[in-house]
PDB file of N, CA and C in Angstrom:
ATOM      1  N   UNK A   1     160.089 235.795 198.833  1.00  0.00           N
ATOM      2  CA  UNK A   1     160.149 237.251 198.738  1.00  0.00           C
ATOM      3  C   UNK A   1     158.859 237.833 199.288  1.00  0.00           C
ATOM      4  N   UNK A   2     159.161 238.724 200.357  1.00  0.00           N
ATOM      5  CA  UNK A   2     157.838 239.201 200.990  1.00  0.00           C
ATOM      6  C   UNK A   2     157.885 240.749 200.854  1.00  0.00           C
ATOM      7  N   UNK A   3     158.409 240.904 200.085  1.00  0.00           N
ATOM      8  CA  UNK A   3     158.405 242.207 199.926  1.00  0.00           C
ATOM      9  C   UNK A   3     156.858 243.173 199.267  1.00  0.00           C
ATOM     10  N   UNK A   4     156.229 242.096 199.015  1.00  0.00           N
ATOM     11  CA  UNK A   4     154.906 242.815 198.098  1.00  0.00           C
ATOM     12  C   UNK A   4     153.577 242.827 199.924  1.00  0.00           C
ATOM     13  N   UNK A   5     154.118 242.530 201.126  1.00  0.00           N
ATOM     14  CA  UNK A   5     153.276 242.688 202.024  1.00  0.00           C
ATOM     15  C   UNK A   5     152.687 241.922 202.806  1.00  0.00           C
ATOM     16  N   UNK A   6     151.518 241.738 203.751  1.00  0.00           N
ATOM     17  CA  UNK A   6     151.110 242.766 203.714  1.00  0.00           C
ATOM     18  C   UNK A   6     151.899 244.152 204.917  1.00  0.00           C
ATOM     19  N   UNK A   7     151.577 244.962 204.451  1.00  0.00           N
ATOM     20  CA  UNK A   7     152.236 245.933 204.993  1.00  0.00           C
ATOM     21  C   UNK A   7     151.170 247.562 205.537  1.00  0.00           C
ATOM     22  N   UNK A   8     151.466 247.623 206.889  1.00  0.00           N
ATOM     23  CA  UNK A   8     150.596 248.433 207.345  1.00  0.00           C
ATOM     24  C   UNK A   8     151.525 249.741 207.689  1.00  0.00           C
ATOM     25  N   UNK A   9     150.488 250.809 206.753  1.00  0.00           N
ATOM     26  CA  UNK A   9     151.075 252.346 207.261  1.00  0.00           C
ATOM     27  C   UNK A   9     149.990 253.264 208.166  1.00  0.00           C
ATOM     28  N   UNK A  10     150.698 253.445 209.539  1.00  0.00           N
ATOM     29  CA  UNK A  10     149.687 254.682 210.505  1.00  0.00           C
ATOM     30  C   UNK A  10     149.685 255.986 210.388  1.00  0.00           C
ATOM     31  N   UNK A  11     149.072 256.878 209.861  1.00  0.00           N
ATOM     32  CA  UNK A  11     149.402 258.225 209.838  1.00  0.00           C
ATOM     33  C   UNK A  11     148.275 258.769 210.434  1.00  0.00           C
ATOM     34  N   UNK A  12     148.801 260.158 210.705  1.00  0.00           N
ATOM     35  CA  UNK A  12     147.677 260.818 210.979  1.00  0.00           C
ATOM     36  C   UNK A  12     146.246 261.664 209.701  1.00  0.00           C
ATOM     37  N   UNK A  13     145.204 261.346 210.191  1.00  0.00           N
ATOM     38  CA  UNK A  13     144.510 261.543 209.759  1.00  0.00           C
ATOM     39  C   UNK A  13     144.897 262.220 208.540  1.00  0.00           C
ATOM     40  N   UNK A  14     145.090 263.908 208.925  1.00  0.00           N
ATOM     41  CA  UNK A  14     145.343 264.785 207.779  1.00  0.00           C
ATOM     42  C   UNK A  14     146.442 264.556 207.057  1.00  0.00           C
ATOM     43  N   UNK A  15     147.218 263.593 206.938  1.00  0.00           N
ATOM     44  CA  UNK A  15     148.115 263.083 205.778  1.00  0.00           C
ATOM     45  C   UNK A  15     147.294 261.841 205.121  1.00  0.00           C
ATOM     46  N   UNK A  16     146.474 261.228 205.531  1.00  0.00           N
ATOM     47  CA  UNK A  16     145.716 259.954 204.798  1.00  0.00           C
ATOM     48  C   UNK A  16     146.475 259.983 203.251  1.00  0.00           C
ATOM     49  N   UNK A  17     146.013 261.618 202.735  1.00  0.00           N
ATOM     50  CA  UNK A  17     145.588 261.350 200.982  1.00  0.00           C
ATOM     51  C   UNK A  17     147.027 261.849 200.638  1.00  0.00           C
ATOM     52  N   UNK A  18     147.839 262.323 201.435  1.00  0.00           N
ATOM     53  CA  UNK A  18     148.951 262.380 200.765  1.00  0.00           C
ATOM     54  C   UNK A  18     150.170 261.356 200.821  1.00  0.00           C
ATOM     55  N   UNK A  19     150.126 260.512 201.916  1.00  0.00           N
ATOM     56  CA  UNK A  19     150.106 258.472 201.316  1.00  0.00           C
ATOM     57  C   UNK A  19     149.952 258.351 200.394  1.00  0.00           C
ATOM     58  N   UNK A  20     148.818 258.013 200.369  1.00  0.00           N
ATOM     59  CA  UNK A  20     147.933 257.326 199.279  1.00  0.00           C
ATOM     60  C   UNK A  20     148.689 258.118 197.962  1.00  0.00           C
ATOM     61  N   UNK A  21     148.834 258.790 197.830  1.00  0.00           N
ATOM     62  CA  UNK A  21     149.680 260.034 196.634  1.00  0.00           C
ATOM     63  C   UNK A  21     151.071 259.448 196.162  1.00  0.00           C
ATOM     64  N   UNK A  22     151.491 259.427 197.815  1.00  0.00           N
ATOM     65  CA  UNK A  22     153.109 259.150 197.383  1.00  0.00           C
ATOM     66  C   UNK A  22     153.269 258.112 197.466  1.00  0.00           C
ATOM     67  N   UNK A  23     152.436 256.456 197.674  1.00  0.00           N
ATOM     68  CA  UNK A  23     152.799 255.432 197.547  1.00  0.00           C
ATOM     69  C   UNK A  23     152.584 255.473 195.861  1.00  0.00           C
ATOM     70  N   UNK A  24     151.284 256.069 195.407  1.00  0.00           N
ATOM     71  CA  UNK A  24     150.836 255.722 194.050  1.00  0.00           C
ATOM     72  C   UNK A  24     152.033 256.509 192.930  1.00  0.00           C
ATOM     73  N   UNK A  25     152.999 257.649 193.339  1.00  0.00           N
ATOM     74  CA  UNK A  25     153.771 258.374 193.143  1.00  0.00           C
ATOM     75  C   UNK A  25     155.067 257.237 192.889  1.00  0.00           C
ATOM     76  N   UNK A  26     155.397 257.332 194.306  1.00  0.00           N
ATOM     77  CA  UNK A  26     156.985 255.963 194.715  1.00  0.00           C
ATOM     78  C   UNK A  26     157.092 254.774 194.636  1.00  0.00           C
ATOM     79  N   UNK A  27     155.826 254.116 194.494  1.00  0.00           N
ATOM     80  CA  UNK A  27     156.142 252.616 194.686  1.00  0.00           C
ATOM     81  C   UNK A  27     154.747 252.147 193.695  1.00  0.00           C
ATOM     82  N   UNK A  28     154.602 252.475 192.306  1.00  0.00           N
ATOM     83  CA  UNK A  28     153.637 252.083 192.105  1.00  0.00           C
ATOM     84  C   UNK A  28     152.964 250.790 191.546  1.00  0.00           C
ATOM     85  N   UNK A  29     154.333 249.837 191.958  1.00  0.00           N
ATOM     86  CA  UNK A  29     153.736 248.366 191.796  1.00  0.00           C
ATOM     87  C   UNK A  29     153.263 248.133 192.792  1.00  0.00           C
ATOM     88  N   UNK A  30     153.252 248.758 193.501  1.00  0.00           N
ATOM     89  CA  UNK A  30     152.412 247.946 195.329  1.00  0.00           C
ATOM     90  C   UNK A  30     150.995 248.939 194.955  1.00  0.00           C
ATOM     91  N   UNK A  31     149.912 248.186 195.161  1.00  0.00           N
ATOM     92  CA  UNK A  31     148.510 248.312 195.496  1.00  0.00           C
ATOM     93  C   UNK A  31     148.532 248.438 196.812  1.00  0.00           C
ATOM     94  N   UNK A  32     147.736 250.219 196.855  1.00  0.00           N
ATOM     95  CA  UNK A  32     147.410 250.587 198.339  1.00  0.00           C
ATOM     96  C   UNK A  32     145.740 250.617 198.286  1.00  0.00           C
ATOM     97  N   UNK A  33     145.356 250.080 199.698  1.00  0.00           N
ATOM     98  CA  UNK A  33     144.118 250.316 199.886  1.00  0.00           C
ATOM     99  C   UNK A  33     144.014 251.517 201.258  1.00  0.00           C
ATOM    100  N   UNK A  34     143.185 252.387 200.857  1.00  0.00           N
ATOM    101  CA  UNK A  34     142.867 253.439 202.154  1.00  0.00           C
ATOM    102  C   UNK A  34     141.753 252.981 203.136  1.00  0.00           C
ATOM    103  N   UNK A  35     142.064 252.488 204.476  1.00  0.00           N
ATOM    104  CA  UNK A  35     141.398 251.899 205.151  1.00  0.00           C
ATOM    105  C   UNK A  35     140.690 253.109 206.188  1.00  0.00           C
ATOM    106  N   UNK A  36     139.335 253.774 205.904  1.00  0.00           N
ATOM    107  CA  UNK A  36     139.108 254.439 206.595  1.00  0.00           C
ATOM    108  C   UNK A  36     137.396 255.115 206.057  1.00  0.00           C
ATOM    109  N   UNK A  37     136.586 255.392 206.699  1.00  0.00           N
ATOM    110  CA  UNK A  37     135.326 255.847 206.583  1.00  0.00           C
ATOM    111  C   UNK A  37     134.597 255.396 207.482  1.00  0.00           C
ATOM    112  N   UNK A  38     133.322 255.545 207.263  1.00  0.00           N
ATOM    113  CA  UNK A  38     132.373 255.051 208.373  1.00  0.00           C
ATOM    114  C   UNK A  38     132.315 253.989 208.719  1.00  0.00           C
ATOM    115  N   UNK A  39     131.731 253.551 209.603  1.00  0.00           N
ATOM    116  CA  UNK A  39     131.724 252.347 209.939  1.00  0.00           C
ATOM    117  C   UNK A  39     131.156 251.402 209.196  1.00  0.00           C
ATOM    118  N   UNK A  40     130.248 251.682 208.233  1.00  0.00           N
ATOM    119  CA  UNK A  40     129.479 251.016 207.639  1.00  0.00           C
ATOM    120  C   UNK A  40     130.422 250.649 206.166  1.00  0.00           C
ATOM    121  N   UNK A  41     131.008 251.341 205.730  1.00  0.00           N
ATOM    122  CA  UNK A  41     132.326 251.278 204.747  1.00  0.00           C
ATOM    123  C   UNK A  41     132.785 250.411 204.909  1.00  0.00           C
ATOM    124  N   UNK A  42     133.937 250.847 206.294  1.00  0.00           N
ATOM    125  CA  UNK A  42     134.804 249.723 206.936  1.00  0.00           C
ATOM    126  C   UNK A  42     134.264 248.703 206.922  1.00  0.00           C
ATOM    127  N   UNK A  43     133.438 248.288 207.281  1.00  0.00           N
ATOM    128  CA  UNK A  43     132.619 247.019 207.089  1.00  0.00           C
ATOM    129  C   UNK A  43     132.485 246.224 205.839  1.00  0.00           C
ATOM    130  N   UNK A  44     131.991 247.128 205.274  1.00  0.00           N
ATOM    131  CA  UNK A  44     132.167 246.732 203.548  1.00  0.00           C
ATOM    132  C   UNK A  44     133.518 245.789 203.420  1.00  0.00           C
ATOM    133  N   UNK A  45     134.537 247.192 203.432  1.00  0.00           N
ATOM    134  CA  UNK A  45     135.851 246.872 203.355  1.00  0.00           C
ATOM    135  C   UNK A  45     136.633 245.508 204.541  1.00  0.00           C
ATOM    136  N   UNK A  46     136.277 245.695 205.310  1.00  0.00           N
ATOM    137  CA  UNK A  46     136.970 244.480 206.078  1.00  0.00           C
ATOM    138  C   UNK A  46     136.212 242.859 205.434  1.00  0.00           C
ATOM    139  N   UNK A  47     134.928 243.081 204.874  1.00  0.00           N
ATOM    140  CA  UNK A  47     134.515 241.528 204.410  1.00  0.00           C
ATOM    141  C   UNK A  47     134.897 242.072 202.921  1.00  0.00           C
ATOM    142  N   UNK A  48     135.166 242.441 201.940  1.00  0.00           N
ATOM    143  CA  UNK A  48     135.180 242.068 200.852  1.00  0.00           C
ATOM    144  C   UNK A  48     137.056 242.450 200.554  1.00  0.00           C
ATOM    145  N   UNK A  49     137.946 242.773 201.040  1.00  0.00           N
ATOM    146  CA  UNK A  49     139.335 243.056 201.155  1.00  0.00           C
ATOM    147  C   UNK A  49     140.089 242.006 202.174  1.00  0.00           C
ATOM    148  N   UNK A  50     139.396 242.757 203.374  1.00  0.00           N
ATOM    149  CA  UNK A  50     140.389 242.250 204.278  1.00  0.00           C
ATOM    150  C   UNK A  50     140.457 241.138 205.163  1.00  0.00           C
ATOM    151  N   UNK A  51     139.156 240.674 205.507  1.00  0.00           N
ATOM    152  CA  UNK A  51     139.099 239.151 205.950  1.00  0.00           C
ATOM    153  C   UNK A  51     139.356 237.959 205.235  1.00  0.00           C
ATOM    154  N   UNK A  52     139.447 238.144 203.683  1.00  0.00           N
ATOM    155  CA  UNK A  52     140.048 237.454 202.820  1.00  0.00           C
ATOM    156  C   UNK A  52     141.450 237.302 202.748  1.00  0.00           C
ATOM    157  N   UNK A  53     141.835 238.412 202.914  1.00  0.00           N
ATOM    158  CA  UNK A  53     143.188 238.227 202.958  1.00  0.00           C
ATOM    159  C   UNK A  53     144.142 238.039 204.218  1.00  0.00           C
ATOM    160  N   UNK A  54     143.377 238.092 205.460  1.00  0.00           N
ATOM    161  CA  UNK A  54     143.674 237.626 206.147  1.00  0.00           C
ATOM    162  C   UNK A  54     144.359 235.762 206.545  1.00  0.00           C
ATOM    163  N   UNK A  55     143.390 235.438 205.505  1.00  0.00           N
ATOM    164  CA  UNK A  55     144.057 233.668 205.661  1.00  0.00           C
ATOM    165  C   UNK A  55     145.110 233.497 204.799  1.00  0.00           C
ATOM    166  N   UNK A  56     145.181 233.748 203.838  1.00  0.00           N
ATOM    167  CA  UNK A  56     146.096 233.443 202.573  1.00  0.00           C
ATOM    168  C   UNK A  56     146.658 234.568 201.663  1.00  0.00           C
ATOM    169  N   UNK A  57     147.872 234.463 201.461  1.00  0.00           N
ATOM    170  CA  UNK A  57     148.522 236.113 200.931  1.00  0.00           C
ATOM    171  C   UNK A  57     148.298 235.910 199.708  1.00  0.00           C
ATOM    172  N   UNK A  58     147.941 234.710 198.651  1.00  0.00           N
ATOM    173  CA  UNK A  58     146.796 234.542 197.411  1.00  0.00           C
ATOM    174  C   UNK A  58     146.019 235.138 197.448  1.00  0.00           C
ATOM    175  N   UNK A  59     145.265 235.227 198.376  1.00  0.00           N
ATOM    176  CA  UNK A  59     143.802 235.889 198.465  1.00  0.00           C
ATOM    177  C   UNK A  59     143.690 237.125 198.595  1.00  0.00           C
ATOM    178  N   UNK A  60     144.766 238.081 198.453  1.00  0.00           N
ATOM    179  CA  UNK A  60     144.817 239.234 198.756  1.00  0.00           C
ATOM    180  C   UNK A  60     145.608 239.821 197.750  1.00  0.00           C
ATOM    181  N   UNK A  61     144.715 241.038 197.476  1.00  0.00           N
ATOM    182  CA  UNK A  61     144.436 241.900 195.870  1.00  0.00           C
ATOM    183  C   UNK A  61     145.215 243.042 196.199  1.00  0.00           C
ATOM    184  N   UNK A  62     145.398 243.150 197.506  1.00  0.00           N
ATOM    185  CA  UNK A  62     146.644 244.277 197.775  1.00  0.00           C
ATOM    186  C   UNK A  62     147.902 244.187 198.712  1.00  0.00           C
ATOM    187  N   UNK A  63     148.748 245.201 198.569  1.00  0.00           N
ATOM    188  CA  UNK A  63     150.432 245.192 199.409  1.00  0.00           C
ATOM    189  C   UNK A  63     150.004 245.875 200.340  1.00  0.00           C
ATOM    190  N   UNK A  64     149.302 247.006 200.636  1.00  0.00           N
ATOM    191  CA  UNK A  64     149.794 248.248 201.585  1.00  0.00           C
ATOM    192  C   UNK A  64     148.177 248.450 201.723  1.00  0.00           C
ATOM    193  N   UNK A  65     148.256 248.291 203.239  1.00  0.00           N
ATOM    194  CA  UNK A  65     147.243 248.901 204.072  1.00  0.00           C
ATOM    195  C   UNK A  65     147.505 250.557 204.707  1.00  0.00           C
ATOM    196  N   UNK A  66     147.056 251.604 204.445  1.00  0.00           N
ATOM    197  CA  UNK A  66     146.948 252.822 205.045  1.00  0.00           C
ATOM    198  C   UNK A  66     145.416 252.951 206.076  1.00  0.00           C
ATOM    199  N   UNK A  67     146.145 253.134 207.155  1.00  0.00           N
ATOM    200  CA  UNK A  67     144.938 253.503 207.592  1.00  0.00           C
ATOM    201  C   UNK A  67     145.472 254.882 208.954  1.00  0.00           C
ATOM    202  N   UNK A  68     144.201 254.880 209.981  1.00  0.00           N
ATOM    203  CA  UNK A  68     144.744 256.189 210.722  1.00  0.00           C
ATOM    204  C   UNK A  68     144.673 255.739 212.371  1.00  0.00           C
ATOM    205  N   UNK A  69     145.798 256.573 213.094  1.00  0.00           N
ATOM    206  CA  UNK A  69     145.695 255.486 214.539  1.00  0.00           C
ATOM    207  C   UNK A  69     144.539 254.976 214.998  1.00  0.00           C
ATOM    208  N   UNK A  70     143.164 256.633 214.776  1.00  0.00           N
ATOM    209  CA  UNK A  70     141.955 256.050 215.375  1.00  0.00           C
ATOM    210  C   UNK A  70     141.608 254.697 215.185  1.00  0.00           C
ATOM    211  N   UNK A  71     141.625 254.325 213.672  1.00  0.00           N
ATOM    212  CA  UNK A  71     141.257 253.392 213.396  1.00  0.00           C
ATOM    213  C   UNK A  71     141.931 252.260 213.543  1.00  0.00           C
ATOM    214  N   UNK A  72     143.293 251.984 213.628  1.00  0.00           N
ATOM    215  CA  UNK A  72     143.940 251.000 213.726  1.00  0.00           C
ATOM    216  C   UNK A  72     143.636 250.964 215.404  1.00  0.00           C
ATOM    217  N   UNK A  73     143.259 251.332 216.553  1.00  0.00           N
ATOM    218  CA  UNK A  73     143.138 251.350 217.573  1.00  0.00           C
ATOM    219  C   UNK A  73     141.220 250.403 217.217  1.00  0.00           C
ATOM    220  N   UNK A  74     140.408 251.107 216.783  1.00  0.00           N
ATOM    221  CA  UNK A  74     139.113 250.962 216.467  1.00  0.00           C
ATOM    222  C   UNK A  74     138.594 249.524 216.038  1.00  0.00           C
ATOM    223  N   UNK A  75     139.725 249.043 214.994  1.00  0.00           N
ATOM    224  CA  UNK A  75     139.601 247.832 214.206  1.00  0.00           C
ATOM    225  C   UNK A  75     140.807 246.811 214.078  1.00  0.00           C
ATOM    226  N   UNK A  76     141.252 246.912 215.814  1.00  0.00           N
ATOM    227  CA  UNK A  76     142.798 246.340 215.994  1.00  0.00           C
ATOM    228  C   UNK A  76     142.406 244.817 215.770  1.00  0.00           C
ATOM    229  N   UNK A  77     140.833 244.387 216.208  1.00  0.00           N
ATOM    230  CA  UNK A  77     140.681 243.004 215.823  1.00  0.00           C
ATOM    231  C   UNK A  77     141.068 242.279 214.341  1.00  0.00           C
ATOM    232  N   UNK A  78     140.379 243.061 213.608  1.00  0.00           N
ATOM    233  CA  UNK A  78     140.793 242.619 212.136  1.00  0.00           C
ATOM    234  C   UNK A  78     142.371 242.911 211.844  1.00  0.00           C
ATOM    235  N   UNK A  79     142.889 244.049 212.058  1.00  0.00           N
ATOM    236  CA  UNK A  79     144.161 244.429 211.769  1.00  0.00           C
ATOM    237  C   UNK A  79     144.867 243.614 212.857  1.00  0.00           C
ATOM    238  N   UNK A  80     144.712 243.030 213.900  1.00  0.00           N
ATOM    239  CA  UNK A  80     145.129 242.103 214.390  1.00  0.00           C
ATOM    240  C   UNK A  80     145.217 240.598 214.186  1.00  0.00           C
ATOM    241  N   UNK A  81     144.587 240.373 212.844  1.00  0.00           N
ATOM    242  CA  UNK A  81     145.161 239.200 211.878  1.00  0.00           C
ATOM    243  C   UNK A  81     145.608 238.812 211.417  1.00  0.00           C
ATOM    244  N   UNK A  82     146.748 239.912 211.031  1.00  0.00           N
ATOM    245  CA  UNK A  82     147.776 239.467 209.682  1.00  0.00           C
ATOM    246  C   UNK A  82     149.518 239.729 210.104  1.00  0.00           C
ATOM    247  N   UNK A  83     149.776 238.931 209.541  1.00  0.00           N
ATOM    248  CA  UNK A  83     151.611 238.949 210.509  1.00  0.00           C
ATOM    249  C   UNK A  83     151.960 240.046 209.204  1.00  0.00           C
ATOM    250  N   UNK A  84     152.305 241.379 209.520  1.00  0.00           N
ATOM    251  CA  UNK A  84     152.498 242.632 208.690  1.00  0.00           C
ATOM    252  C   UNK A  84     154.170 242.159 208.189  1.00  0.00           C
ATOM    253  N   UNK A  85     154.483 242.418 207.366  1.00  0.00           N
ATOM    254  CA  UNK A  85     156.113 242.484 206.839  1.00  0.00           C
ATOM    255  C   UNK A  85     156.307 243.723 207.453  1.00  0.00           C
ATOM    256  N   UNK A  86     155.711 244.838 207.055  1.00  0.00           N
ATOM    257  CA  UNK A  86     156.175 246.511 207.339  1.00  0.00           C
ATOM    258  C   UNK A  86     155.442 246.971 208.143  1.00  0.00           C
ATOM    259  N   UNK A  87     155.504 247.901 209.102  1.00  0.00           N
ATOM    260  CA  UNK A  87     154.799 248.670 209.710  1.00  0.00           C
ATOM    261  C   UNK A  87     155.397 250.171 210.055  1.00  0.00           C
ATOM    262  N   UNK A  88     154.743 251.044 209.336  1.00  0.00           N
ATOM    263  CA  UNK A  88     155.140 252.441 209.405  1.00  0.00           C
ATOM    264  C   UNK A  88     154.361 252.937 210.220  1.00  0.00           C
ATOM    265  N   UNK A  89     154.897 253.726 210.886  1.00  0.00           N
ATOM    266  CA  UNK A  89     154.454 254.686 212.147  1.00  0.00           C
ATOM    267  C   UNK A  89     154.654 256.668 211.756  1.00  0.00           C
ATOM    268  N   UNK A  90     153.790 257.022 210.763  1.00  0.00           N
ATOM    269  CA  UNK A  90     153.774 258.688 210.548  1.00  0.00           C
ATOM    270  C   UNK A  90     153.663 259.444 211.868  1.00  0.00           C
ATOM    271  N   UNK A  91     154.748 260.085 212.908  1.00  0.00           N
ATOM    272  CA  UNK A  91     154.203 260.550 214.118  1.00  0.00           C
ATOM    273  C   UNK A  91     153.471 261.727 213.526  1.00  0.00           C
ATOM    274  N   UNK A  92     152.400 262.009 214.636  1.00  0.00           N
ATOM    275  CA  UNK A  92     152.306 263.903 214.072  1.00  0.00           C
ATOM    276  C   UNK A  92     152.627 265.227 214.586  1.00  0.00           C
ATOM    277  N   UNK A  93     153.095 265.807 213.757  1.00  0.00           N
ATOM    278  CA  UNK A  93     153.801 266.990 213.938  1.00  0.00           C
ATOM    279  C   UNK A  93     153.527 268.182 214.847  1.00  0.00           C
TER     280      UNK A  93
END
Protein backbone atom coordinates (compact mmCIF):
# COMPACT_ATOMS: atom_id res chain seq x y z
CA UNK A 1 0.00 0.00 0.00
CA UNK A 2 1.57 3.21 -1.19
CA UNK A 3 -0.84 5.29 -0.58
CA UNK A 4 0.84 7.21 2.49
CA UNK A 5 3.60 8.63 -0.42
CA UNK A 6 5.84 10.08 -1.08
CA UNK A 7 3.78 12.44 -2.84
CA UNK A 8 4.58 15.81 -4.42
CA UNK A 9 2.12 18.87 -4.71
CA UNK A 10 3.14 22.14 -7.20
CA UNK A 11 1.24 25.16 -6.63
CA UNK A 12 1.61 28.43 -7.07
CA UNK A 13 3.21 30.39 -4.70
CA UNK A 14 0.13 32.37 -3.37
CA UNK A 15 -1.83 29.18 -2.61
CA UNK A 16 1.30 27.54 -0.60
CA UNK A 17 -0.74 28.09 2.87
CA UNK A 18 -3.94 27.25 1.65
CA UNK A 19 -2.56 23.46 0.85
CA UNK A 20 -1.04 23.20 3.64
CA UNK A 21 -4.78 24.14 5.22
CA UNK A 22 -6.66 21.83 3.18
CA UNK A 23 -4.40 18.86 3.31
CA UNK A 24 -4.34 19.44 7.29
CA UNK A 25 -8.32 20.07 6.80
CA UNK A 26 -8.93 16.71 4.16
CA UNK A 27 -6.53 14.28 4.68
CA UNK A 28 -5.28 14.60 8.07
CA UNK A 29 -3.51 11.35 8.47
CA UNK A 30 -0.97 12.29 5.81
CA UNK A 31 1.89 14.57 7.24
CA UNK A 32 2.57 17.57 5.00
CA UNK A 33 5.80 19.26 4.94
CA UNK A 34 5.95 22.94 3.25
CA UNK A 35 8.99 22.92 1.18
CA UNK A 36 9.93 26.47 0.69
CA UNK A 37 12.08 29.54 2.19
CA UNK A 38 15.42 30.66 1.80
CA UNK A 39 17.92 28.98 0.75
CA UNK A 40 19.50 28.54 3.82
CA UNK A 41 16.11 26.82 5.28
CA UNK A 42 15.84 24.67 2.34
CA UNK A 43 19.00 23.49 3.21
CA UNK A 44 18.19 22.82 6.64
CA UNK A 45 15.23 21.08 5.30
CA UNK A 46 16.63 18.99 2.46
CA UNK A 47 19.46 17.40 5.11
CA UNK A 48 17.36 16.88 8.06
CA UNK A 49 13.76 15.71 6.05
CA UNK A 50 14.53 15.07 2.80
CA UNK A 51 17.77 13.39 1.94
CA UNK A 52 16.79 10.90 4.48
CA UNK A 53 14.02 10.03 3.04
CA UNK A 54 15.14 9.86 -0.04
CA UNK A 55 16.76 6.22 0.41
CA UNK A 56 14.18 4.45 2.40
CA UNK A 57 10.31 5.21 2.80
CA UNK A 58 11.17 4.09 6.78
CA UNK A 59 13.14 6.92 6.98
CA UNK A 60 10.70 9.30 6.16
CA UNK A 61 8.53 11.23 8.83
CA UNK A 62 6.28 12.49 6.09
CA UNK A 63 3.50 11.69 3.02
CA UNK A 64 3.17 14.99 1.16
CA UNK A 65 5.70 17.27 -0.09
CA UNK A 66 4.21 20.92 -1.02
CA UNK A 67 6.33 22.96 -2.56
CA UNK A 68 6.21 25.91 -5.44
CA UNK A 69 7.26 25.54 -9.28
CA UNK A 70 10.13 28.03 -8.54
CA UNK A 71 11.34 25.76 -6.34
CA UNK A 72 10.67 22.46 -7.63
CA UNK A 73 12.51 23.86 -10.83
CA UNK A 74 15.39 25.32 -8.16
CA UNK A 75 15.84 22.01 -6.17
CA UNK A 76 14.83 19.49 -9.04
CA UNK A 77 18.15 17.68 -7.87
CA UNK A 78 16.92 16.62 -4.54
CA UNK A 79 13.25 16.41 -5.66
CA UNK A 80 14.70 14.44 -8.35
CA UNK A 81 15.28 11.50 -5.94
CA UNK A 82 12.33 10.03 -5.02
CA UNK A 83 9.97 7.83 -7.32
CA UNK A 84 6.68 10.18 -6.18
CA UNK A 85 3.31 7.92 -5.96
CA UNK A 86 1.32 11.40 -6.62
CA UNK A 87 2.10 14.35 -8.31
CA UNK A 88 -0.26 17.32 -8.33
CA UNK A 89 0.09 20.07 -10.64
CA UNK A 90 -2.09 23.51 -9.08
CA UNK A 91 -2.09 25.53 -12.59
CA UNK A 92 -2.42 29.31 -11.92
CA UNK A 93 -5.24 31.16 -12.54
Amino acid sequence: NHINGPHLIVVPKSTLSNWMNEIGRWAPTLKAIRFHGDKESRGNMVQEQLEPAANRDEDRDWHVCVTTYELCNNEKSILGKFAWNFLIIDEAH
